[in-house]
N, C-alpha and C. Protein backbone atom coordinates (compact mmCIF):
# COMPACT_ATOMS: atom_id res chain seq x y z
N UNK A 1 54.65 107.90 28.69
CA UNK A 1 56.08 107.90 28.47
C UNK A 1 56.51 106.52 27.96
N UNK A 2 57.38 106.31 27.13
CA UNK A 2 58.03 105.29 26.75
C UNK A 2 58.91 104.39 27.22
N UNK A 3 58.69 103.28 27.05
CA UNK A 3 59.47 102.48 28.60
C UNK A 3 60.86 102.43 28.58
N UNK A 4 61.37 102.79 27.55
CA UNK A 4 62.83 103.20 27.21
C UNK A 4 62.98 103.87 27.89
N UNK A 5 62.16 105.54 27.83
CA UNK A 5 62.66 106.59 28.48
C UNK A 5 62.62 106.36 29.78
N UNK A 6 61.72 105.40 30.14
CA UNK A 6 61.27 105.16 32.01
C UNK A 6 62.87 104.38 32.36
N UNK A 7 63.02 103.02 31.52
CA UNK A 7 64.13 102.63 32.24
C UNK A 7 65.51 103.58 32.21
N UNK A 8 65.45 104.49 30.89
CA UNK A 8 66.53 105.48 31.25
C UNK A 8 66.64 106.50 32.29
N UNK A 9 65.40 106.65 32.65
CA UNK A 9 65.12 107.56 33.83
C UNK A 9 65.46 106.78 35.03
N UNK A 10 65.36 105.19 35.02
CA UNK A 10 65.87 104.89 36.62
C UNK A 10 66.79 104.88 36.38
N UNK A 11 67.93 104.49 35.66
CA UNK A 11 69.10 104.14 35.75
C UNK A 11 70.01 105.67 35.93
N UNK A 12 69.34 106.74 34.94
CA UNK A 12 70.17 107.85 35.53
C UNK A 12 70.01 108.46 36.79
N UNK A 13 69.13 107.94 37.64
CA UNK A 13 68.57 108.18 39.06
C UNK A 13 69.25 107.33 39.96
N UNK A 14 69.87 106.27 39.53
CA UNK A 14 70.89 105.65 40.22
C UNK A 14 72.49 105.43 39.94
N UNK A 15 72.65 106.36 39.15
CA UNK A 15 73.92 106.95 38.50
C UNK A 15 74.59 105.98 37.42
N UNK A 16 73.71 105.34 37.09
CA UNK A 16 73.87 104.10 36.03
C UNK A 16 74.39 104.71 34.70
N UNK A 17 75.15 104.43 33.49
CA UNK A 17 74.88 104.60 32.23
C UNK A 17 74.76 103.99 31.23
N UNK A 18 75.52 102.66 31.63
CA UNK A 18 74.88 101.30 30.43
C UNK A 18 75.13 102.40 28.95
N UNK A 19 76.53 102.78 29.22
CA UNK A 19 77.16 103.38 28.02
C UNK A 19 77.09 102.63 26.88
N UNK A 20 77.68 101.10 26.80
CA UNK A 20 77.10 100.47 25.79
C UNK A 20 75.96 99.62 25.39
N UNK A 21 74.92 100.25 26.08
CA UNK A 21 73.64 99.74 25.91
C UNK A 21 72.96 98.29 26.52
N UNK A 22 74.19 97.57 27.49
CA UNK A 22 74.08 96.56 28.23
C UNK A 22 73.64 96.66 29.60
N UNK A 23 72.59 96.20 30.06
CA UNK A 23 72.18 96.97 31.79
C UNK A 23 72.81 96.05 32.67
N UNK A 24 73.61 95.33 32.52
CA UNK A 24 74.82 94.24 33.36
C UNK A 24 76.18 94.77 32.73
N UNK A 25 76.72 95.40 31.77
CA UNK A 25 78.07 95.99 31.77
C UNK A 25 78.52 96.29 32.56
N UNK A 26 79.72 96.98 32.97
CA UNK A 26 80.32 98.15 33.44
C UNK A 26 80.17 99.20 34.40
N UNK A 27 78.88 99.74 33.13
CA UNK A 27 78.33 101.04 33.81
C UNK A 27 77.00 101.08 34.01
N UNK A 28 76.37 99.40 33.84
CA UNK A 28 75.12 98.79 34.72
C UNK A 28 75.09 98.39 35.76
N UNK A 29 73.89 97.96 36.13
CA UNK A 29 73.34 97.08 37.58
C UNK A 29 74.02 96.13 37.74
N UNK A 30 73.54 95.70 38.94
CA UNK A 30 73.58 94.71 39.34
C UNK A 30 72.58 94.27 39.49
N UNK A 31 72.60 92.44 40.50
CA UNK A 31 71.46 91.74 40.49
C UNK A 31 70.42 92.94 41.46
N UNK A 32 70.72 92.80 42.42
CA UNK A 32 69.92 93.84 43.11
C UNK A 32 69.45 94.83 42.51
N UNK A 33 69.99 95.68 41.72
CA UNK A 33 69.57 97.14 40.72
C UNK A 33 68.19 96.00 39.72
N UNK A 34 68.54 95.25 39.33
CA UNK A 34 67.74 94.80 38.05
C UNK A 34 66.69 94.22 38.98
N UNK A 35 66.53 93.96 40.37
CA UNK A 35 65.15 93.56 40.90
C UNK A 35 64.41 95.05 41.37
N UNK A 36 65.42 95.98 41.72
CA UNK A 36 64.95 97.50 42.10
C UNK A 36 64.39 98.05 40.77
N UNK A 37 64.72 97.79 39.63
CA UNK A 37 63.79 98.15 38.24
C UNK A 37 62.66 97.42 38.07
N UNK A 38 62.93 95.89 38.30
CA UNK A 38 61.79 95.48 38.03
C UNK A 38 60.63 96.28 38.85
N UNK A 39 61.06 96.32 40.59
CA UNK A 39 59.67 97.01 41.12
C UNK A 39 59.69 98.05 40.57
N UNK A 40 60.54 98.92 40.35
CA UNK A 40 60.10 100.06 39.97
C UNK A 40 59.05 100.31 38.83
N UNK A 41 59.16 99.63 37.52
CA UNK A 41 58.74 99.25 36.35
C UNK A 41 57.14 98.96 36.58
N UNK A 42 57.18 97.95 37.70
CA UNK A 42 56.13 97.27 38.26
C UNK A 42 54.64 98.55 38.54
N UNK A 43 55.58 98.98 38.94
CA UNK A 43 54.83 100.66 40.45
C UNK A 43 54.65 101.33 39.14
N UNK A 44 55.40 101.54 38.24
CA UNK A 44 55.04 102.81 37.42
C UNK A 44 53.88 102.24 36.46
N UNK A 45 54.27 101.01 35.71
CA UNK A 45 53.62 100.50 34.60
C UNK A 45 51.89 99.97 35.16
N UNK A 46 52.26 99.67 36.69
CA UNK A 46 50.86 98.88 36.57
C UNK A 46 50.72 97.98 36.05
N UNK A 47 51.70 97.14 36.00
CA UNK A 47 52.25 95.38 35.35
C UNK A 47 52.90 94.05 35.94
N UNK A 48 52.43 92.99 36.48
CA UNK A 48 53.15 92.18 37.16
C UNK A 48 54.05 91.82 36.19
N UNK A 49 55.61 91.80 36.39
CA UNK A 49 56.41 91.35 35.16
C UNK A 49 57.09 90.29 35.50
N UNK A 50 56.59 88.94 35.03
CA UNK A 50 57.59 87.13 35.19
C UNK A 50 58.18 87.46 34.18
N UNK A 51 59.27 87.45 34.66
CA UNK A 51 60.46 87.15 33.40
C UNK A 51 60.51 85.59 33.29
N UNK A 52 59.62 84.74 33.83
CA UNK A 52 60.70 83.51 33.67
C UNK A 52 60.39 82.54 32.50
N UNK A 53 59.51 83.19 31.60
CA UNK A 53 59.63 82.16 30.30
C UNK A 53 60.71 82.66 29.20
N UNK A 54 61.25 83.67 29.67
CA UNK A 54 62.60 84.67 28.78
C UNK A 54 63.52 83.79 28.73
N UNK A 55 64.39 84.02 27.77
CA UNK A 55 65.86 83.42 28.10
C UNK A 55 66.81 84.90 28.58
N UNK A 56 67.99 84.62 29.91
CA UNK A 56 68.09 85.97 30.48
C UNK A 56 69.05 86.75 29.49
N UNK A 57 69.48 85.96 28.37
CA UNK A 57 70.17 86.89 27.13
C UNK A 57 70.03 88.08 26.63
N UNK A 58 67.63 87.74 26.48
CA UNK A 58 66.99 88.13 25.59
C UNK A 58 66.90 90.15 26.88
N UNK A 59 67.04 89.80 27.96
CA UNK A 59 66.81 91.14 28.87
C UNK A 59 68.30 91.59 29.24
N UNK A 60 69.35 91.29 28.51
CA UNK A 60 70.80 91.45 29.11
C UNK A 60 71.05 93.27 28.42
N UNK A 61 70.43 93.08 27.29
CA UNK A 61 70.42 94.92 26.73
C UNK A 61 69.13 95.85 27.14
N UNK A 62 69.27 97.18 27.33
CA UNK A 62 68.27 97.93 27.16
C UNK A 62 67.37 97.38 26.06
N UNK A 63 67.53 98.09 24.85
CA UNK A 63 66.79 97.52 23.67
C UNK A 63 65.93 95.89 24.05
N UNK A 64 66.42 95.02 24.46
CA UNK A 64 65.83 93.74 24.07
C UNK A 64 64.86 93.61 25.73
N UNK A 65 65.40 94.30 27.12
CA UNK A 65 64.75 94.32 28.06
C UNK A 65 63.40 95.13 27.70
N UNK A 66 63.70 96.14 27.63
CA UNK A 66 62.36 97.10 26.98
C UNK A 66 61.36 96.35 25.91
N UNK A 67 61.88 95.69 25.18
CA UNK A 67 60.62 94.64 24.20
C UNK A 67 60.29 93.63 24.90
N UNK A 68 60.74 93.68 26.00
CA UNK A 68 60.45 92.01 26.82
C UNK A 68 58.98 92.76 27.28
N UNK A 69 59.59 93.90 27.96
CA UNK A 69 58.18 94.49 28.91
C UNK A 69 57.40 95.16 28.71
N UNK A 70 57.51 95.61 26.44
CA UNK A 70 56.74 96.05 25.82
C UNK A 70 55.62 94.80 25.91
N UNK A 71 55.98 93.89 25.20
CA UNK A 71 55.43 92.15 25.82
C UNK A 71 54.29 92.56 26.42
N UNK A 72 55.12 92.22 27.67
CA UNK A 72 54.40 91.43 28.97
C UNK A 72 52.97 92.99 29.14
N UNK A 73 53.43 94.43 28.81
CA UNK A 73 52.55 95.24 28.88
C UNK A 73 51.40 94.75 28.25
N UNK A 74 51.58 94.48 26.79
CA UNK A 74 50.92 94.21 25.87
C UNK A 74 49.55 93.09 26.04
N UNK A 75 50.65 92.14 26.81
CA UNK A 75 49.47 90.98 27.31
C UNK A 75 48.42 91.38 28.39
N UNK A 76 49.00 91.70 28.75
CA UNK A 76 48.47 92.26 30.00
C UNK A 76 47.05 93.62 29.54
N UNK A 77 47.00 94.19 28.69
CA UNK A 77 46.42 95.27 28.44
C UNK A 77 45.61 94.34 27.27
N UNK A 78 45.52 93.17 27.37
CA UNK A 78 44.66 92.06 26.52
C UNK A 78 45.50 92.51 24.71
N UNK A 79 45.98 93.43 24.35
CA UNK A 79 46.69 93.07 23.05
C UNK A 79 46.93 92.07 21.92
């Protein structure tokens, strides 16, 4: 599955919609929600994920979070 579809799958599992494509908007997380994805992400992907060489801009949208942890998959799977 595609990690798009995975993070769309938690967020509609926690009644999230990040209507405009921001996972801190409105109708996003919070700090807590965005550490409950990370494990989640973690558990599903089979990936330790450091965000901390990111700038937190670059993970503030769906789109640009999902290429962060296309990334970190990538490295990780030697890529």
């Amino acid at each position: 599955m595609e990690i798009k579809q995975i993070v769309l799958e938690f967020l509609k599992d926690c009644n999230k919609e990040c209507k405009d494509g921001n996972l801190f908007g409105n109708d996003g997380i919070d700090s807590i929600g965005f550490l409950e994805l990370l494990g989640f992400l973690e558990d599903r992907l089979g990936v330790d994920l450091d965000l901390s060489e990111y700038d937190p801009q670059e993970f503030s949208t769906i789109d640009g979070f999902c290429g962060i942890i296309e990334q970190i998959k990538g490295k990780s799977n030697g890529d």
